[in-house]
PDB file of N, CA and C in Angstrom:
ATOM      1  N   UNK A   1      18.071 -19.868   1.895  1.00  0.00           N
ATOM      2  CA  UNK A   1      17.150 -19.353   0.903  1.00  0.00           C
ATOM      3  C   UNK A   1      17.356 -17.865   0.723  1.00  0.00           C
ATOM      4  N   UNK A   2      16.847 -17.472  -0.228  1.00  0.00           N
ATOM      5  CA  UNK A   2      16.564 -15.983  -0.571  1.00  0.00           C
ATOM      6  C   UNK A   2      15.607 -15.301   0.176  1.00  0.00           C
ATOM      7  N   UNK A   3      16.338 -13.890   0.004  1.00  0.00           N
ATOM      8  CA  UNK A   3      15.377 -13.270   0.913  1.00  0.00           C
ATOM      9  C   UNK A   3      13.834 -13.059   0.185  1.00  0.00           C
ATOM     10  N   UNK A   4      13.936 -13.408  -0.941  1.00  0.00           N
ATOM     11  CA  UNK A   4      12.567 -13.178  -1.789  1.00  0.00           C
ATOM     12  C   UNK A   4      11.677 -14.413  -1.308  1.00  0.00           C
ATOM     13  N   UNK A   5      12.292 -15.520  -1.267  1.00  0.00           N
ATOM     14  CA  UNK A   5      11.336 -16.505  -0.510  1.00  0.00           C
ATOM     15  C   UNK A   5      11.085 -16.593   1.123  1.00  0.00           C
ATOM     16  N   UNK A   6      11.657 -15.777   1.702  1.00  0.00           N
ATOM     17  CA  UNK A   6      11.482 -15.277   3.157  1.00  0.00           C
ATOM     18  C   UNK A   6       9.973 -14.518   3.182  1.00  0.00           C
ATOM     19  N   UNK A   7       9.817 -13.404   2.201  1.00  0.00           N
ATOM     20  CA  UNK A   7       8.813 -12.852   2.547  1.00  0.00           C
ATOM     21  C   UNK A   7       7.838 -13.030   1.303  1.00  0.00           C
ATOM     22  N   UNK A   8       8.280 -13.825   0.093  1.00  0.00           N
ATOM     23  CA  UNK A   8       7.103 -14.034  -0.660  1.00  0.00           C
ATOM     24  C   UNK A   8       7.088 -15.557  -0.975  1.00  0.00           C
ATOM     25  N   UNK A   9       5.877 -16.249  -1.608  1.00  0.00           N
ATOM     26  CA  UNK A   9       5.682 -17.339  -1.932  1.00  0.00           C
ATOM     27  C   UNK A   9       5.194 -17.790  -3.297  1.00  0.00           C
ATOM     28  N   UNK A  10       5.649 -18.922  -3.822  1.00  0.00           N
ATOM     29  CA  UNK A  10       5.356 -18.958  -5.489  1.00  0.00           C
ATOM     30  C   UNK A  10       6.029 -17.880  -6.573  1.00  0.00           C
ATOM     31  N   UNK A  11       4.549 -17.758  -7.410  1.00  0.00           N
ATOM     32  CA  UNK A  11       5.488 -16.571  -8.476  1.00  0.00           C
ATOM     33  C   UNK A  11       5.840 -15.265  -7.983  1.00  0.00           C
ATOM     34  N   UNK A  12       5.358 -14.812  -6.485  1.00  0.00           N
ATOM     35  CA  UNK A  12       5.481 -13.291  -5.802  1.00  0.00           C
ATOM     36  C   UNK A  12       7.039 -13.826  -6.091  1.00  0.00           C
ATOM     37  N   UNK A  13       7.555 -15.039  -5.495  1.00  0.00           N
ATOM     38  CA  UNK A  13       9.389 -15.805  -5.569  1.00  0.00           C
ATOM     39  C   UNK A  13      10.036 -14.642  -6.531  1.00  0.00           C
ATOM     40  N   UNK A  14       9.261 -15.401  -7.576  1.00  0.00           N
ATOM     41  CA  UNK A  14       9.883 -15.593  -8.746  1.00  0.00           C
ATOM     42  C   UNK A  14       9.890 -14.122  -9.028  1.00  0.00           C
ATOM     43  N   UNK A  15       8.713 -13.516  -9.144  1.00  0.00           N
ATOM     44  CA  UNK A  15       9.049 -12.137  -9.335  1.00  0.00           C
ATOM     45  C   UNK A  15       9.996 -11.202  -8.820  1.00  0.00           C
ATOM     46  N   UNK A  16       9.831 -11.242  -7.391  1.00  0.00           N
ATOM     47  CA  UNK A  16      11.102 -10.737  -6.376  1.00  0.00           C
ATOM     48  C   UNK A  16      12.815 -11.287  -7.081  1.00  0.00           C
ATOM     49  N   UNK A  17      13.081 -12.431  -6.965  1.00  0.00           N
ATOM     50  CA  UNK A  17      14.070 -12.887  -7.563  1.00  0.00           C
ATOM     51  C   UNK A  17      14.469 -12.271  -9.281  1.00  0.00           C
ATOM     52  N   UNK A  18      13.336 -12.343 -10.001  1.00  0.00           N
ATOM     53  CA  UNK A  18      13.897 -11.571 -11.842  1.00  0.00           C
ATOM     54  C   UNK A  18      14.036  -9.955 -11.167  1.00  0.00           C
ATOM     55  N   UNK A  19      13.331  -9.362  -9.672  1.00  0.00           N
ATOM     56  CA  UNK A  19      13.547  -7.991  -9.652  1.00  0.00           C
ATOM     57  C   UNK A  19      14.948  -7.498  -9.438  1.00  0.00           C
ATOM     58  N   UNK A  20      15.315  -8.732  -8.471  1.00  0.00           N
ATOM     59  CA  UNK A  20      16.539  -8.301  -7.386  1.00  0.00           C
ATOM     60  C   UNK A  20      17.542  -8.624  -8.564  1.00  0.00           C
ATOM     61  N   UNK A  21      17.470  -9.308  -9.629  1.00  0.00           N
ATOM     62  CA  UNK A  21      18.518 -10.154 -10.772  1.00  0.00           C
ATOM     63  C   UNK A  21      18.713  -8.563 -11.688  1.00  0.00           C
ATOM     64  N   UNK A  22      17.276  -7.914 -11.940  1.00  0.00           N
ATOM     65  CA  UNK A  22      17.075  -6.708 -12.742  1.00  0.00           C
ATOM     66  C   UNK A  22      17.998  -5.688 -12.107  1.00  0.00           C
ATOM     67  N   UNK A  23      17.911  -5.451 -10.959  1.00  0.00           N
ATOM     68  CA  UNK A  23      18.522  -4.454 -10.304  1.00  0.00           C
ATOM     69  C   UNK A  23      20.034  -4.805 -10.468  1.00  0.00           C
ATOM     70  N   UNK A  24      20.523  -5.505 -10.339  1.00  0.00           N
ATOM     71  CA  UNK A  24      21.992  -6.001 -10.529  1.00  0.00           C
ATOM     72  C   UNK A  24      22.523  -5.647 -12.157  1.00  0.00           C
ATOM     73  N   UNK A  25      21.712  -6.742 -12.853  1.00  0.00           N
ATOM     74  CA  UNK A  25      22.093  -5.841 -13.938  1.00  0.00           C
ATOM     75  C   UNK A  25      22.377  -4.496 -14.675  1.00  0.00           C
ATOM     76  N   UNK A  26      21.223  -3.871 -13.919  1.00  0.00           N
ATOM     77  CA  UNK A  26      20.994  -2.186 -13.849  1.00  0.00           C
ATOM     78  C   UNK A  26      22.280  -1.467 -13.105  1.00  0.00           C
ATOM     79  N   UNK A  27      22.926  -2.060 -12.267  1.00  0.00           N
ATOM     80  CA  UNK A  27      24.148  -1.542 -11.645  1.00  0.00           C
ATOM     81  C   UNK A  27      25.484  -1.543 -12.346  1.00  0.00           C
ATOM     82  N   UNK A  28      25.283  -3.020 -12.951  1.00  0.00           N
ATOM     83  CA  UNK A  28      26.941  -3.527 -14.077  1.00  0.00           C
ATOM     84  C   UNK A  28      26.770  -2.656 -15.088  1.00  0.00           C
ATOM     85  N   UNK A  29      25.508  -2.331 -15.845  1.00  0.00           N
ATOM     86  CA  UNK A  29      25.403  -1.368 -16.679  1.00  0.00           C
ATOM     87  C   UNK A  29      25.408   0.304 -16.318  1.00  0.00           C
ATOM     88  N   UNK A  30      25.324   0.480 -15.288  1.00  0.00           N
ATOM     89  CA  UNK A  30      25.531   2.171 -15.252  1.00  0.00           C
ATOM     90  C   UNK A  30      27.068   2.592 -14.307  1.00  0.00           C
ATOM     91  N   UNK A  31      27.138   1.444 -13.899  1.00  0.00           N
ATOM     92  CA  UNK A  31      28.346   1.778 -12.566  1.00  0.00           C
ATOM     93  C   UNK A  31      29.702   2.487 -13.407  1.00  0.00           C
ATOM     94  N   UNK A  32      29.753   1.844 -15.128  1.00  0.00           N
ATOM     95  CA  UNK A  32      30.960   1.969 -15.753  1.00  0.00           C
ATOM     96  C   UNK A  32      30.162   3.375 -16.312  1.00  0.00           C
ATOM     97  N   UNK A  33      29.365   4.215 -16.442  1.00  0.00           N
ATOM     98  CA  UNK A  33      29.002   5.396 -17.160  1.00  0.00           C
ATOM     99  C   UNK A  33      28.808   6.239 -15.824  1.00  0.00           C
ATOM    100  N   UNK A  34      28.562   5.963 -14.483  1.00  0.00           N
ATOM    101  CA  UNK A  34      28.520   7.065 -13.334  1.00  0.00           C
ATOM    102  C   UNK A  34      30.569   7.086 -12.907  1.00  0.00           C
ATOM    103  N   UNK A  35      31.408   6.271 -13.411  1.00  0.00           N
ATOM    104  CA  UNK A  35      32.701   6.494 -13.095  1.00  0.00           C
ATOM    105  C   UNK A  35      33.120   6.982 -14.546  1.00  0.00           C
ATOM    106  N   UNK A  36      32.669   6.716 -15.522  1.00  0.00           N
ATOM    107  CA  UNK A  36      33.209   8.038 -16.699  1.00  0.00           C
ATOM    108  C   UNK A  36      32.849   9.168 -16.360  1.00  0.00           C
ATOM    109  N   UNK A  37      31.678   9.576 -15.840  1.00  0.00           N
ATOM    110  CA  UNK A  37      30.779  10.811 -15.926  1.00  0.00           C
ATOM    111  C   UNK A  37      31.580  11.498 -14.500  1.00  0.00           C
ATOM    112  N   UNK A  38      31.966  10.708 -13.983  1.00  0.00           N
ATOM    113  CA  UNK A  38      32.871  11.513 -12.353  1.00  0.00           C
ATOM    114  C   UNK A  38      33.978  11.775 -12.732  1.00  0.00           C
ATOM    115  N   UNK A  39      35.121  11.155 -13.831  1.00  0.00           N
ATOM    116  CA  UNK A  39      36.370  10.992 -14.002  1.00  0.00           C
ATOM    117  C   UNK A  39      36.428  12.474 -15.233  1.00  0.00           C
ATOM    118  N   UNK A  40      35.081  12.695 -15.781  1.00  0.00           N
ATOM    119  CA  UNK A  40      35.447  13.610 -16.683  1.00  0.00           C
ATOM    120  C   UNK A  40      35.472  14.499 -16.041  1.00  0.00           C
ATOM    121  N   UNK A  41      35.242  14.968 -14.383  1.00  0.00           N
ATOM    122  CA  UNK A  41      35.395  15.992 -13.588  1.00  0.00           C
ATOM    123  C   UNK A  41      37.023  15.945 -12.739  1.00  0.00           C
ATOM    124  N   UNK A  42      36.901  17.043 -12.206  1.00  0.00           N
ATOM    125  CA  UNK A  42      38.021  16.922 -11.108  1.00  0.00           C
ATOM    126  C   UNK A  42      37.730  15.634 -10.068  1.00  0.00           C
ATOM    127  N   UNK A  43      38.987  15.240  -9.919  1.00  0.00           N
ATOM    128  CA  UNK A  43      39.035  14.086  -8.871  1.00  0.00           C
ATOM    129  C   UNK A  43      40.097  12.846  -9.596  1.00  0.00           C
ATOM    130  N   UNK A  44      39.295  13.109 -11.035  1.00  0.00           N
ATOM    131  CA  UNK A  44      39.818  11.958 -12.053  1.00  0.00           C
ATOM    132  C   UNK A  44      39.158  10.726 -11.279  1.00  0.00           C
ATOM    133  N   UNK A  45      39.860   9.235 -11.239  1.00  0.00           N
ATOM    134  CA  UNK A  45      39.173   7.741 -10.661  1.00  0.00           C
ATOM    135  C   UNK A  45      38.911   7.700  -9.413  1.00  0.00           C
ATOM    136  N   UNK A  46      39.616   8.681  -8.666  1.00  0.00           N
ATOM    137  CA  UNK A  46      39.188   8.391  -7.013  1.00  0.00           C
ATOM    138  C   UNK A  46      37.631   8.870  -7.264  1.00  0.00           C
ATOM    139  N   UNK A  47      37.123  10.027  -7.694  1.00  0.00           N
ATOM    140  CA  UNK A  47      35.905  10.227  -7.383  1.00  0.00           C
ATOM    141  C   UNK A  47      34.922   9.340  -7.760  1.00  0.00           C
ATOM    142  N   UNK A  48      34.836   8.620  -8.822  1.00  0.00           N
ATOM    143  CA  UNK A  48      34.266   7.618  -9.361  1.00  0.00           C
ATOM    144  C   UNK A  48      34.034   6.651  -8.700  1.00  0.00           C
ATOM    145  N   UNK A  49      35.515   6.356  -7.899  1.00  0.00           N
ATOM    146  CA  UNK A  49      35.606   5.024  -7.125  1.00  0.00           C
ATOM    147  C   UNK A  49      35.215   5.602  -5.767  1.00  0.00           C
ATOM    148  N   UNK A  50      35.136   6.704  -5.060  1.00  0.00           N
ATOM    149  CA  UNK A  50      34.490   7.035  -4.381  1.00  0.00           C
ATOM    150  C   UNK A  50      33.128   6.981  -3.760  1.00  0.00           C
ATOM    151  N   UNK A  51      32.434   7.038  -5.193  1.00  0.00           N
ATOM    152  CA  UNK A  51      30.762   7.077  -5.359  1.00  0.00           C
ATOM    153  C   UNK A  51      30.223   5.578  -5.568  1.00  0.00           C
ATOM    154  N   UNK A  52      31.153   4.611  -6.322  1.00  0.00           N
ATOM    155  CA  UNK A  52      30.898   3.143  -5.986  1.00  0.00           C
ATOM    156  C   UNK A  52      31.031   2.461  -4.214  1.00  0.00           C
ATOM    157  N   UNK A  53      32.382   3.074  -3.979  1.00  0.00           N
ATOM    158  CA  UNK A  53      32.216   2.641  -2.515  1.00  0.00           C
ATOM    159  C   UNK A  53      30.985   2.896  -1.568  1.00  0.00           C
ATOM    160  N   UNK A  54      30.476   4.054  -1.803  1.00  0.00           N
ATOM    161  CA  UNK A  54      29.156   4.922  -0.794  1.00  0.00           C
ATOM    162  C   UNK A  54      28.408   3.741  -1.247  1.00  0.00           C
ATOM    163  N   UNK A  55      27.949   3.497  -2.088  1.00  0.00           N
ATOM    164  CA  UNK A  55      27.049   2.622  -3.036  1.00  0.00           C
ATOM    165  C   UNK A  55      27.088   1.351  -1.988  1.00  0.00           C
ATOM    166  N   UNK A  56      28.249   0.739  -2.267  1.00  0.00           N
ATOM    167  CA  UNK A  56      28.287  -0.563  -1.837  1.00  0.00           C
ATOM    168  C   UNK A  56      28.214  -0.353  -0.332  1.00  0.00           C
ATOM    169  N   UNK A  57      28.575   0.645   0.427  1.00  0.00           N
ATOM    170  CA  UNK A  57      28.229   0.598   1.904  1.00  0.00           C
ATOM    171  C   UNK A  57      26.721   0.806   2.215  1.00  0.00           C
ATOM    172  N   UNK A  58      26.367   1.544   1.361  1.00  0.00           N
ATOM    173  CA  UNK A  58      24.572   1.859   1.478  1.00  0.00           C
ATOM    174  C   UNK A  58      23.957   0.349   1.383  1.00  0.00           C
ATOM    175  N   UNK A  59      24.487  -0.649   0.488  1.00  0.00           N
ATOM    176  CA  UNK A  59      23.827  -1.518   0.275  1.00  0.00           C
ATOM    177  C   UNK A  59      24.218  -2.627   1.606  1.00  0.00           C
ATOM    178  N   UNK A  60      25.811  -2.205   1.984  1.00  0.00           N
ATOM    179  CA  UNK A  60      25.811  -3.138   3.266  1.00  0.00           C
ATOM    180  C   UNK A  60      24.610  -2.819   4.296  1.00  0.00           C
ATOM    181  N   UNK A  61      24.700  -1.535   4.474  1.00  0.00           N
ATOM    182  CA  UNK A  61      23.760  -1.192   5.656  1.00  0.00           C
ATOM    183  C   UNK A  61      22.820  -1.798   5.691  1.00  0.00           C
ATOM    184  N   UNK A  62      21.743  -1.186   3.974  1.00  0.00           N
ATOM    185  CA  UNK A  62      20.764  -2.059   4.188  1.00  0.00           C
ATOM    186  C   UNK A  62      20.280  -3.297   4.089  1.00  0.00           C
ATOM    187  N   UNK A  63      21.416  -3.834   3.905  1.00  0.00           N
ATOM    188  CA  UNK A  63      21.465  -5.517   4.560  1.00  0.00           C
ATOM    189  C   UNK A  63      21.653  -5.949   5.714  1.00  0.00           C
ATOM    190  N   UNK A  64      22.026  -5.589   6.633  1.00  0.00           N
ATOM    191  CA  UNK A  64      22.185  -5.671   7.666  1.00  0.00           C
ATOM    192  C   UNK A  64      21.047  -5.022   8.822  1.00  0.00           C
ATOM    193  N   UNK A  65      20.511  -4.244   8.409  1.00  0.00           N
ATOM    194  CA  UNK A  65      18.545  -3.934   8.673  1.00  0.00           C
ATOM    195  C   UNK A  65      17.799  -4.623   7.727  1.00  0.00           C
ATOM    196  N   UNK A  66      18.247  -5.329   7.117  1.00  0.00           N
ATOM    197  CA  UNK A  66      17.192  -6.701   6.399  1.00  0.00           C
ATOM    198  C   UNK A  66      17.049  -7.354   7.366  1.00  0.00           C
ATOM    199  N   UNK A  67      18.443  -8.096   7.752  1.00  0.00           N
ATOM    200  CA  UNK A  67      18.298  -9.095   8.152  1.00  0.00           C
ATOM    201  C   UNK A  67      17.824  -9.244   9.632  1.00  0.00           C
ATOM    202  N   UNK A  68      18.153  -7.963  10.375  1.00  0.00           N
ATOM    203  CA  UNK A  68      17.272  -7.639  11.838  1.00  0.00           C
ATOM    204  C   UNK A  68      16.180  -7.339  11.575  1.00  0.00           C
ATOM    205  N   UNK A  69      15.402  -6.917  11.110  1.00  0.00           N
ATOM    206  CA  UNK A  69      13.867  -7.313  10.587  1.00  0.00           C
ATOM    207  C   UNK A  69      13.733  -8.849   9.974  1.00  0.00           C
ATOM    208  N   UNK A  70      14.198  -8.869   9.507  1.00  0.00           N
ATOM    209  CA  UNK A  70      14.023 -11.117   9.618  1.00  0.00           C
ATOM    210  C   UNK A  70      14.158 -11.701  10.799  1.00  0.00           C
ATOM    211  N   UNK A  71      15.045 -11.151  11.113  1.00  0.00           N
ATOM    212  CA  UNK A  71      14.813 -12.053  12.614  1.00  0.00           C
ATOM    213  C   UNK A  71      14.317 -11.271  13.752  1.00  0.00           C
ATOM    214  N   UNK A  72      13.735 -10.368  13.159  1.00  0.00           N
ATOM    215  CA  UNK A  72      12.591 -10.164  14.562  1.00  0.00           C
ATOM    216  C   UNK A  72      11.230 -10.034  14.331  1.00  0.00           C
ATOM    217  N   UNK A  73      11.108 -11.098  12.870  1.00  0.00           N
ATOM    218  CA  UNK A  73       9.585 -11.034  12.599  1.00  0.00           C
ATOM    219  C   UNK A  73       9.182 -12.348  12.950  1.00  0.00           C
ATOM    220  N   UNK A  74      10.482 -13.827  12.814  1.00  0.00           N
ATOM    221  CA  UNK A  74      10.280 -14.816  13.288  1.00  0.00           C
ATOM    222  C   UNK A  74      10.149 -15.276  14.768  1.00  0.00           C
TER     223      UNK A  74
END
């Protein structure tokens, strides 16, 4: 299951789930305008692709302290 049905129930679900769906979308749409907006600086694509990587490790992390708070609430 989702982590939205871990800690909510019914439409809290459903809400959590259109949030976490919102946020994703919100990423496919800016990720390609925060790597134009870096590339028009010095660095050119590494910096761009730089600032996506931080991104995606921030989001590993805090998945990985999700999920040790899930299992140490059960």
């Amino acid at each position: 299951m989702g982590a939205a049905f871990c800690f909510f129930s019914g439409s809290a679900a459903a809400g959590g789930i259109a949030f976490i769906i919102s946020l994703g979308n919100l990423g496919a749409f800016v990720g390609p305008f925060v790597i134009g907006y870096l590339r028009s600086h010095p660095g050119g694509f590494s910096t761009g692709l730089y600032a996506l990587a931080i991104m995606g490790l921030a989001a590993t992390v805090m998945l990985i302290f999700l999920l040790r708070l899930l299992r140490q609430t059960r």
